[in-house]
N, C-alpha and C. Protein backbone atom coordinates (compact mmCIF):
# COMPACT_ATOMS: atom_id res chain seq x y z
N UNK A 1 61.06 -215.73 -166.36
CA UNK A 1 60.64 -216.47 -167.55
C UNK A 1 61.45 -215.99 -168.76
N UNK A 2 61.76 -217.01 -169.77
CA UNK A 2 63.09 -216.63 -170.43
C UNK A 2 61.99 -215.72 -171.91
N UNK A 3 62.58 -214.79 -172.37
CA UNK A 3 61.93 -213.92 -173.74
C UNK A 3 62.42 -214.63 -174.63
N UNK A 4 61.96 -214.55 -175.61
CA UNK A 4 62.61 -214.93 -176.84
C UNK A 4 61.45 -214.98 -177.78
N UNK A 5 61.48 -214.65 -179.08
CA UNK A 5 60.60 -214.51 -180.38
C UNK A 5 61.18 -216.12 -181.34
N UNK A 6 59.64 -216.42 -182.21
CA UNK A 6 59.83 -217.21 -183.09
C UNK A 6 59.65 -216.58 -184.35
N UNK A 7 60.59 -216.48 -185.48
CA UNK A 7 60.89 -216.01 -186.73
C UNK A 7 61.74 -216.61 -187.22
N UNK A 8 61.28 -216.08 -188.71
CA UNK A 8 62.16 -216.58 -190.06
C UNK A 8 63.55 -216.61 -189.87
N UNK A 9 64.53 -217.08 -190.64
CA UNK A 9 65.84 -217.12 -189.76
C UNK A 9 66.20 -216.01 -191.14
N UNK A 10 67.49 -215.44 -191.32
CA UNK A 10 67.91 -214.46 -191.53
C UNK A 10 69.49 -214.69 -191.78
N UNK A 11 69.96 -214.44 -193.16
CA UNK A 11 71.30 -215.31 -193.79
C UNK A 11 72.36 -215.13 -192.72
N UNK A 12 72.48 -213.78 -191.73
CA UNK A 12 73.36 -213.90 -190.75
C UNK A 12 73.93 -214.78 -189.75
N UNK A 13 72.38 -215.37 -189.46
CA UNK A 13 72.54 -216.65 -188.03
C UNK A 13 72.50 -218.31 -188.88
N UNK A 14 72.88 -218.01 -190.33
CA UNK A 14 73.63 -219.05 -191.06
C UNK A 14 74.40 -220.07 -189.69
N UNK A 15 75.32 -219.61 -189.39
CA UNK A 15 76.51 -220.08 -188.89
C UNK A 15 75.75 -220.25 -186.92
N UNK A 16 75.17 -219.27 -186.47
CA UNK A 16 74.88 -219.96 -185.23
C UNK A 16 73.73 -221.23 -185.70
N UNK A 17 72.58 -221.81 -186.92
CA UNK A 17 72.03 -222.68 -187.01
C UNK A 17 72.62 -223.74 -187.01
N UNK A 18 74.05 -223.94 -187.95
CA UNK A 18 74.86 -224.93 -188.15
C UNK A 18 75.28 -225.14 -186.73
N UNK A 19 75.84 -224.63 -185.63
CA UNK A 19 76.58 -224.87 -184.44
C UNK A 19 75.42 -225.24 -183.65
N UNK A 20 74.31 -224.74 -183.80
CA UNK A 20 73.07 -225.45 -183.04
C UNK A 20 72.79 -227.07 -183.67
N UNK A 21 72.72 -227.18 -184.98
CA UNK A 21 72.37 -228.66 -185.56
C UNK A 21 73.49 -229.86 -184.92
N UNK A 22 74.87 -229.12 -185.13
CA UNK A 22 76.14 -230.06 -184.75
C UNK A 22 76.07 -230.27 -183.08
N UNK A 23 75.69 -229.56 -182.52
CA UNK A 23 75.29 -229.69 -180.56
C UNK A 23 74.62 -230.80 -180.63
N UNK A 24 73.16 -230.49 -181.46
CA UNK A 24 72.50 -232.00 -180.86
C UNK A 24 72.34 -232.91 -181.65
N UNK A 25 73.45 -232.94 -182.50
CA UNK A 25 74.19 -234.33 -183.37
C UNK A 25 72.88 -234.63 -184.24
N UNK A 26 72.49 -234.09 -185.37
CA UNK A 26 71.23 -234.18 -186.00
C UNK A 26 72.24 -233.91 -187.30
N UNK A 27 71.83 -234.95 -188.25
CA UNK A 27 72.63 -234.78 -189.22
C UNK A 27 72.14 -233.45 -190.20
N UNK A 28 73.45 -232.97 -190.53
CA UNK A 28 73.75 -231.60 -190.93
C UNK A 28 73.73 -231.07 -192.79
N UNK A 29 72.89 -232.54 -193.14
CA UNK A 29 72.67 -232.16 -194.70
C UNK A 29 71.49 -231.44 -194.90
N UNK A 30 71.50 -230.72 -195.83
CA UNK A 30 70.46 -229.83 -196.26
C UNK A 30 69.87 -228.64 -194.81
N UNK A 31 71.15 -227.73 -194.74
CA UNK A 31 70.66 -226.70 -194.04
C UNK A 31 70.71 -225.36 -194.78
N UNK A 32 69.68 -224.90 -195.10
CA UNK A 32 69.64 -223.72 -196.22
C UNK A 32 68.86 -223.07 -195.36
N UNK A 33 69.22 -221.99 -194.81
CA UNK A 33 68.80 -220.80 -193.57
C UNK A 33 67.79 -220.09 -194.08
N UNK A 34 67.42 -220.17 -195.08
CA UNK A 34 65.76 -219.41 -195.95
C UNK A 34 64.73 -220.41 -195.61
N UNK A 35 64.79 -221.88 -195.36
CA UNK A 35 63.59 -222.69 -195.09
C UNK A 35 63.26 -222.43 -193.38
N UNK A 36 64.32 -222.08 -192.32
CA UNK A 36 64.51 -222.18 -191.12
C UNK A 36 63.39 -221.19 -190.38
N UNK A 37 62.70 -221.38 -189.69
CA UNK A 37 62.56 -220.66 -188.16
C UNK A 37 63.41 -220.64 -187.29
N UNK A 38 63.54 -219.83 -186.01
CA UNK A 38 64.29 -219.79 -185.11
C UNK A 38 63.80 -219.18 -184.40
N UNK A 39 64.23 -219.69 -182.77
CA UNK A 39 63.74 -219.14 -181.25
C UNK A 39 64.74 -217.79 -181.39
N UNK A 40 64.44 -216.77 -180.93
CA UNK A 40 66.07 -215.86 -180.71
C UNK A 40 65.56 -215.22 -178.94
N UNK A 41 66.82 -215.67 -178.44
CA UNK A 41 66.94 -214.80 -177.37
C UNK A 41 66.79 -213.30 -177.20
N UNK A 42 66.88 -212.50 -175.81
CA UNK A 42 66.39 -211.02 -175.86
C UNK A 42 68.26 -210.28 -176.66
N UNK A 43 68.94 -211.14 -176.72
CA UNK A 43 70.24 -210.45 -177.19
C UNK A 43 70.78 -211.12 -178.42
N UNK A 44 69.15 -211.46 -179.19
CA UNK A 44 69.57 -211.86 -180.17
C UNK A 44 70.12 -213.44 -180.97
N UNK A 45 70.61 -214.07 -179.92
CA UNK A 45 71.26 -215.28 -180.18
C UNK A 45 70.36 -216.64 -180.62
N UNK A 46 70.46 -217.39 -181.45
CA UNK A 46 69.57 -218.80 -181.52
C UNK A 46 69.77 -219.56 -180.57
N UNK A 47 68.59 -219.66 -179.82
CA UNK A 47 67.97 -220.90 -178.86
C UNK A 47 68.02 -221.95 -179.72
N UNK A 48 67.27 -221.76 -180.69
CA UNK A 48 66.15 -223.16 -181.31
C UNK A 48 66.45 -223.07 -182.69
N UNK A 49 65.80 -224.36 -183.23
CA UNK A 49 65.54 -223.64 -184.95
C UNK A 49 64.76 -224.85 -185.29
N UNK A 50 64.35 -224.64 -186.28
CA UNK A 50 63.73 -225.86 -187.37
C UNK A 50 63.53 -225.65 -188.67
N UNK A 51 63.22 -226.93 -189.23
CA UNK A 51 62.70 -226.03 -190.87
C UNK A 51 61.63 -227.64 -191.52
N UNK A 52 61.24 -227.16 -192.66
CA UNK A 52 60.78 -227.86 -193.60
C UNK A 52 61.60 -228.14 -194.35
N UNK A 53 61.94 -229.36 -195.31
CA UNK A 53 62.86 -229.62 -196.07
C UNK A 53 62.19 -229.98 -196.84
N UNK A 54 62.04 -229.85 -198.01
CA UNK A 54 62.00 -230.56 -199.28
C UNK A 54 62.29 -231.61 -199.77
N UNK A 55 61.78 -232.67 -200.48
CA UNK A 55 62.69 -234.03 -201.10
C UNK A 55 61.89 -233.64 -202.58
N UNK A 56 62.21 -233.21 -203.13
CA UNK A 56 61.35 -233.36 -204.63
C UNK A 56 59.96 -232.34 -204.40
N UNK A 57 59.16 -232.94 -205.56
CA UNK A 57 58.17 -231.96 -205.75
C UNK A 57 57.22 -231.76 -204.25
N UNK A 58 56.66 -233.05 -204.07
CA UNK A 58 55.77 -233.27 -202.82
C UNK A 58 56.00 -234.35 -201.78
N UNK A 59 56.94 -234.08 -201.26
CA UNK A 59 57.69 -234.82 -200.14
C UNK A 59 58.32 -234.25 -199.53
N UNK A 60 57.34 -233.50 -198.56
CA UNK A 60 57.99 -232.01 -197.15
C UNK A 60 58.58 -233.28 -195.96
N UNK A 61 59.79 -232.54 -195.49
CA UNK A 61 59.67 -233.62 -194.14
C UNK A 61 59.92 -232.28 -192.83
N UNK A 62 59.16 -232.58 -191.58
CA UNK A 62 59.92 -231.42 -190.81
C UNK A 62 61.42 -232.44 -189.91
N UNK A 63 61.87 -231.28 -189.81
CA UNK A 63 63.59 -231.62 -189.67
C UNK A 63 64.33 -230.45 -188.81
N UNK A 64 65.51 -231.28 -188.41
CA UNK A 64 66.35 -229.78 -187.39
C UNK A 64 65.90 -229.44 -186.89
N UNK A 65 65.30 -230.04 -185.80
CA UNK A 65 64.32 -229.32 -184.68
C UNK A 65 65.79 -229.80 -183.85
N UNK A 66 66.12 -228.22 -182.82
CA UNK A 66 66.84 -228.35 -181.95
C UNK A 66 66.87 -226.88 -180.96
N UNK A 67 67.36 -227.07 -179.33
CA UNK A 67 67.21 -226.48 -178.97
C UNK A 67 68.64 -226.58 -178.05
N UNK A 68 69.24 -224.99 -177.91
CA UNK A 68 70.57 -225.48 -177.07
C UNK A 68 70.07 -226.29 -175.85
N UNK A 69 70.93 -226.67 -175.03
CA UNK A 69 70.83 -227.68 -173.89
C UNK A 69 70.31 -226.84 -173.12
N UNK A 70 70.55 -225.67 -172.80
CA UNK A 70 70.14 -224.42 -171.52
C UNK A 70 69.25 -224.15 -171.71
N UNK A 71 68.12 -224.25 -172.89
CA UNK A 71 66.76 -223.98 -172.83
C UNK A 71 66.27 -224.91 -173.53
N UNK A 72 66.22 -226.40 -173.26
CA UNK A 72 65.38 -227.27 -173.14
C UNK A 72 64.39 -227.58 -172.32
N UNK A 73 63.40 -228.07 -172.40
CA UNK A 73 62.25 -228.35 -171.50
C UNK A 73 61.54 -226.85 -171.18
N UNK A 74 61.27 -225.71 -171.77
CA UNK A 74 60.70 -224.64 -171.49
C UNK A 74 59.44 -224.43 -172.77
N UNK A 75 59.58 -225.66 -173.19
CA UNK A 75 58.46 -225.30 -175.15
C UNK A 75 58.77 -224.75 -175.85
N UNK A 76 60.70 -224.31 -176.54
CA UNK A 76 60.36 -223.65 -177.70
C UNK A 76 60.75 -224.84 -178.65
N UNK A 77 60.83 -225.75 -178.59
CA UNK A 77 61.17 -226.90 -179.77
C UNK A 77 59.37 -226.64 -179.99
N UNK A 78 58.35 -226.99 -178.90
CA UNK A 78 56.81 -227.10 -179.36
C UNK A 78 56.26 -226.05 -179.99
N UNK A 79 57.09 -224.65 -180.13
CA UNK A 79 56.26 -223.62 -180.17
C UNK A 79 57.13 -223.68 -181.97
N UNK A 80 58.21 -223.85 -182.04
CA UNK A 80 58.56 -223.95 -183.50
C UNK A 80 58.10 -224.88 -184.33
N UNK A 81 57.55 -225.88 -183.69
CA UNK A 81 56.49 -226.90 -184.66
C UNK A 81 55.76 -226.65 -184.70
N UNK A 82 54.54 -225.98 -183.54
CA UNK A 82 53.59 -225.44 -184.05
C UNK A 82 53.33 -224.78 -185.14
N UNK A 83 54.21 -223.58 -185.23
CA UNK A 83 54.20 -222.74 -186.63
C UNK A 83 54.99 -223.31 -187.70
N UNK A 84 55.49 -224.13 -188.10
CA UNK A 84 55.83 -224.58 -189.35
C UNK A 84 54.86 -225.50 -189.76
N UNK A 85 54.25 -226.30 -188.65
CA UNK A 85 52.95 -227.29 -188.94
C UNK A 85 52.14 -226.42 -189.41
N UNK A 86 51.93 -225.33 -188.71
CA UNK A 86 50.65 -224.02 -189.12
C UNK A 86 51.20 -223.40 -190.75
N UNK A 87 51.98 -223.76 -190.92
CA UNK A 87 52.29 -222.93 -192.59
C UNK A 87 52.56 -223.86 -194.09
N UNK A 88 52.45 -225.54 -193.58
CA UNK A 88 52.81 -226.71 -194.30
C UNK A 88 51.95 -227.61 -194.24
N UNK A 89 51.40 -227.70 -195.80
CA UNK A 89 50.62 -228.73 -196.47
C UNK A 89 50.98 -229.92 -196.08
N UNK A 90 49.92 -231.06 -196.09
CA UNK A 90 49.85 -232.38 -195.71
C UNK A 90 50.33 -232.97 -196.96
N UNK A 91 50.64 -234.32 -196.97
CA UNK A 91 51.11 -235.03 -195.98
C UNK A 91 52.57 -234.23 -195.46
N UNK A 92 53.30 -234.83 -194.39
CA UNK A 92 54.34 -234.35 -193.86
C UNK A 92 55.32 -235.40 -192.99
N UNK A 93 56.49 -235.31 -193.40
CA UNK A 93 56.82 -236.18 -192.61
C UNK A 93 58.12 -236.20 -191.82
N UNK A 94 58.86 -237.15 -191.02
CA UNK A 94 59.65 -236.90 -190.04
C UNK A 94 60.74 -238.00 -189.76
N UNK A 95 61.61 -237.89 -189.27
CA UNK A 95 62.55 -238.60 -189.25
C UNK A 95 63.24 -238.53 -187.78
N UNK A 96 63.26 -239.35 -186.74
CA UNK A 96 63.61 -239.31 -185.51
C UNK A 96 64.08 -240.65 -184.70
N UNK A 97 64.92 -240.71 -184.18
CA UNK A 97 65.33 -241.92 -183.27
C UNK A 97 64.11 -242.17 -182.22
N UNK A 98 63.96 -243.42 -182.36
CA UNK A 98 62.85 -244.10 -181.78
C UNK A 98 61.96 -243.31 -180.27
N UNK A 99 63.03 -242.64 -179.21
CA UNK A 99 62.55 -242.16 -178.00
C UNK A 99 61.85 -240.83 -178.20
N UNK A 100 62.67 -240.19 -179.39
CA UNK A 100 61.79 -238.93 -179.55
C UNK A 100 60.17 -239.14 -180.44
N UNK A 101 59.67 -240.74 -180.65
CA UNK A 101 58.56 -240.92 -181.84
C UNK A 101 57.41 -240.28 -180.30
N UNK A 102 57.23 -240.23 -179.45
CA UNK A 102 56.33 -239.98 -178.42
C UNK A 102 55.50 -238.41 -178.57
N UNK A 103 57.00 -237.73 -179.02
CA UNK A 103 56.78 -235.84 -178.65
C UNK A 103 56.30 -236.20 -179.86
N UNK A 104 56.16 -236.23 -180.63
CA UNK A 104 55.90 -236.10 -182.19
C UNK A 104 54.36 -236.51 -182.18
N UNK A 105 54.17 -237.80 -181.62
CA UNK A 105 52.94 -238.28 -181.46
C UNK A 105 51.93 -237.11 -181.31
N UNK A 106 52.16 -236.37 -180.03
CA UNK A 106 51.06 -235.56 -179.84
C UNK A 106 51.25 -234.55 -180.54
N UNK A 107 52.05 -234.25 -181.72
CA UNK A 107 51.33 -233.30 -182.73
C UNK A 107 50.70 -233.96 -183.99
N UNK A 108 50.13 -235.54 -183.88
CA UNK A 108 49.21 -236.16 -184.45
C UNK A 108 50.39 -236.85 -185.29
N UNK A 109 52.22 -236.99 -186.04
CA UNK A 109 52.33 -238.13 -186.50
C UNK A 109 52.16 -239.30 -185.61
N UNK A 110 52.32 -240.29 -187.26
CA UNK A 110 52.51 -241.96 -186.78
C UNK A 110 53.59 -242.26 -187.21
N UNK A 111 54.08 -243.79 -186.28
CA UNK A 111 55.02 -243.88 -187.37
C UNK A 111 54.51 -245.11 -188.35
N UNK A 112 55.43 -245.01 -189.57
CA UNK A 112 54.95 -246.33 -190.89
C UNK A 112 55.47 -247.06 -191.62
N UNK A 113 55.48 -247.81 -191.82
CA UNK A 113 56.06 -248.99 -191.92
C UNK A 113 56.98 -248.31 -193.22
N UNK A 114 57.81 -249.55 -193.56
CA UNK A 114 58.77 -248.84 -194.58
C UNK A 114 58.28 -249.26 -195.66
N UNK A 115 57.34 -249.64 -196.35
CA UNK A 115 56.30 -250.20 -197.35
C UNK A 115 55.69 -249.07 -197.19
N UNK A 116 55.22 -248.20 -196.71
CA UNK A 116 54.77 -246.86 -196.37
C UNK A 116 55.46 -245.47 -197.00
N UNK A 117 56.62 -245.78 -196.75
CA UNK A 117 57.21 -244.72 -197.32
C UNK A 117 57.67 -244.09 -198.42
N UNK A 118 57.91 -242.86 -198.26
CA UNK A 118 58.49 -242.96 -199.85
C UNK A 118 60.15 -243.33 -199.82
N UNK A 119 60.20 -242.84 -201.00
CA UNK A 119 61.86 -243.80 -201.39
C UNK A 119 63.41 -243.24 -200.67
N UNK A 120 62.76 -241.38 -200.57
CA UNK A 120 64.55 -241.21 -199.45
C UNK A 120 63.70 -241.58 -198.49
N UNK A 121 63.22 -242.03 -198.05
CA UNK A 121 62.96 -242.25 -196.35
C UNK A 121 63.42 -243.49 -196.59
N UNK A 122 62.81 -244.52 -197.47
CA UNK A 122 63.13 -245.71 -197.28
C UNK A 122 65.01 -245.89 -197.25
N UNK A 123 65.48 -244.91 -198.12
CA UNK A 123 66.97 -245.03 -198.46
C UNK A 123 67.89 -244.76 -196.87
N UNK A 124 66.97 -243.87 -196.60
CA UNK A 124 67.77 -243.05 -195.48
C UNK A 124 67.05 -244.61 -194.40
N UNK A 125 66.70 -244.93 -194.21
CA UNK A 125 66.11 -245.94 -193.03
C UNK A 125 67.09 -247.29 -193.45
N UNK A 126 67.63 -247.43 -194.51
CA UNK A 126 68.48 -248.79 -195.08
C UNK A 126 70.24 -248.15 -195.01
N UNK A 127 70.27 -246.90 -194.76
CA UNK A 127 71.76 -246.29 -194.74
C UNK A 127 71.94 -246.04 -193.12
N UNK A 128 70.97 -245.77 -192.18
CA UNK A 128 70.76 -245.94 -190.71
C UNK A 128 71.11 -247.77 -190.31
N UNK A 129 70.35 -248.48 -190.72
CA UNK A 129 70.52 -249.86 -190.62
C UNK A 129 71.78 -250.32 -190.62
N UNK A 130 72.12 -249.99 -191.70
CA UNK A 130 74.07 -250.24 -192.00
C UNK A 130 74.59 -249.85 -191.14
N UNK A 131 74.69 -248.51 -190.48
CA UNK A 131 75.45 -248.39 -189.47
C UNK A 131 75.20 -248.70 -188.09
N UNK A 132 74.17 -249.60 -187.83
CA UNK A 132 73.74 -250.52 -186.69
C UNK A 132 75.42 -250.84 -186.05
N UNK A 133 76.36 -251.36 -186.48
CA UNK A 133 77.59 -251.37 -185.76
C UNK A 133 78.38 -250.67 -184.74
N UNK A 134 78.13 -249.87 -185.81
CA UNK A 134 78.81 -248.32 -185.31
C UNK A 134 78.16 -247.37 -184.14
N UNK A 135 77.02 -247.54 -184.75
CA UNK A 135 76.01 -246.19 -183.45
C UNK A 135 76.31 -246.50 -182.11
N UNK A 136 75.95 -245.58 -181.12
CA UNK A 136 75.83 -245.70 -179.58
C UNK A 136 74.77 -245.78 -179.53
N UNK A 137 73.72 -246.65 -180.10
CA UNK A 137 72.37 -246.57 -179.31
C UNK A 137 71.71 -247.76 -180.03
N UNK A 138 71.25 -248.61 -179.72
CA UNK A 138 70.50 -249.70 -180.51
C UNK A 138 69.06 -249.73 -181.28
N UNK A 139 68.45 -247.80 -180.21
CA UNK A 139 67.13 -247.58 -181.18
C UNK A 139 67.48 -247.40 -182.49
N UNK A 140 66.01 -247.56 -182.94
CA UNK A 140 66.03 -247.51 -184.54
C UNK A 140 65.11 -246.35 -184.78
N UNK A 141 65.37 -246.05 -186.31
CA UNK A 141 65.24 -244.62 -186.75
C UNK A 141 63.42 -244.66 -186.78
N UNK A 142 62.63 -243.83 -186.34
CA UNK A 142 61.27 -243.74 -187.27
C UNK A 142 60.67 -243.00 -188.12
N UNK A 143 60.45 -243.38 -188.55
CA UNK A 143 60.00 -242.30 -190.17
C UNK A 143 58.04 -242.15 -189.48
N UNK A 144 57.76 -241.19 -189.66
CA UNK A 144 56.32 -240.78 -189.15
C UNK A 144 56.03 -239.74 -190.45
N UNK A 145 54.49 -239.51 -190.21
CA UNK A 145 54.17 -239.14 -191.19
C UNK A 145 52.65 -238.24 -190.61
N UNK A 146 52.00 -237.30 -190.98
CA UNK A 146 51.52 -236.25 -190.40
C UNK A 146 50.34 -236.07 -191.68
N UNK A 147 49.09 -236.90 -191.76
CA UNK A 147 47.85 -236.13 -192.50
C UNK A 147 48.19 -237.59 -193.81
């Protein structure tokens, strides 16, 4: 069974968070390694990470949830939401391509309509749209929302 601890991330593993976000192609704005958790292996290295992001005063979204490919499907993407859900005020919200709206589900978001949202979600859901051309995938983005 694989070891590994969940903790605060630490300005060093700066640079392994970024090489974890760019693996599983999760866009790479707003990564500031003081908001982050992280899985760490027994030798140290980032498995996982996530964080809370900020948009303004009261508009948390959780974000950068990723896990290398070699330790997927073992629960530490679930075990790093748990504890950031456990440390972050409601409402909350999320941003995910349509197949991942399921895992999310069972930590109680929904997703909501874009009359629902607030305004970067709505921005970011009309700058996704545009590039409907371009993408490899025809799902669409969902914005969910938590409390």
């Amino acid at each position: 069974m694989l070891k590994y601890d969940v903790r605060a991330a630490v300005e060093s593993e700066s640079a392994q968070i970024k090489a974890l976000i760019h693996e599983a192609g999760i866009n790479p704005t707003g990564l500031d390694w003081k908001r982050f958790l992280v899985a760490v292996n027994e030798s140290g290295r980032v498995i996982g990470c996530g964080q809370i992001k900020p948009h303004g005063k009261d508009i948390l979204e959780l974000a950068s949830i990723a896990v290398t490919s070699e330790h997927q499907g073992q629960g530490i993407a679930r075990r790093i939401i748990e504890m950031l859900l456990a440390q972050t005020p409601r409402p909350l919200y999320l941003m995910c391509i349509e197949h991942n709206g399921a895992m999310y589900e069972k930590f109680g978001f929904r997703s909501i309509d874009y009359a629902e949202m607030p305004r970067y979600f709505q921005r970011m859901r009309k700058l996704f749209d545009l590039t409907r051309a371009v993408r490899r995938t025809n799902e669409d983005l969902l914005v969910m929302k938590l409390g």
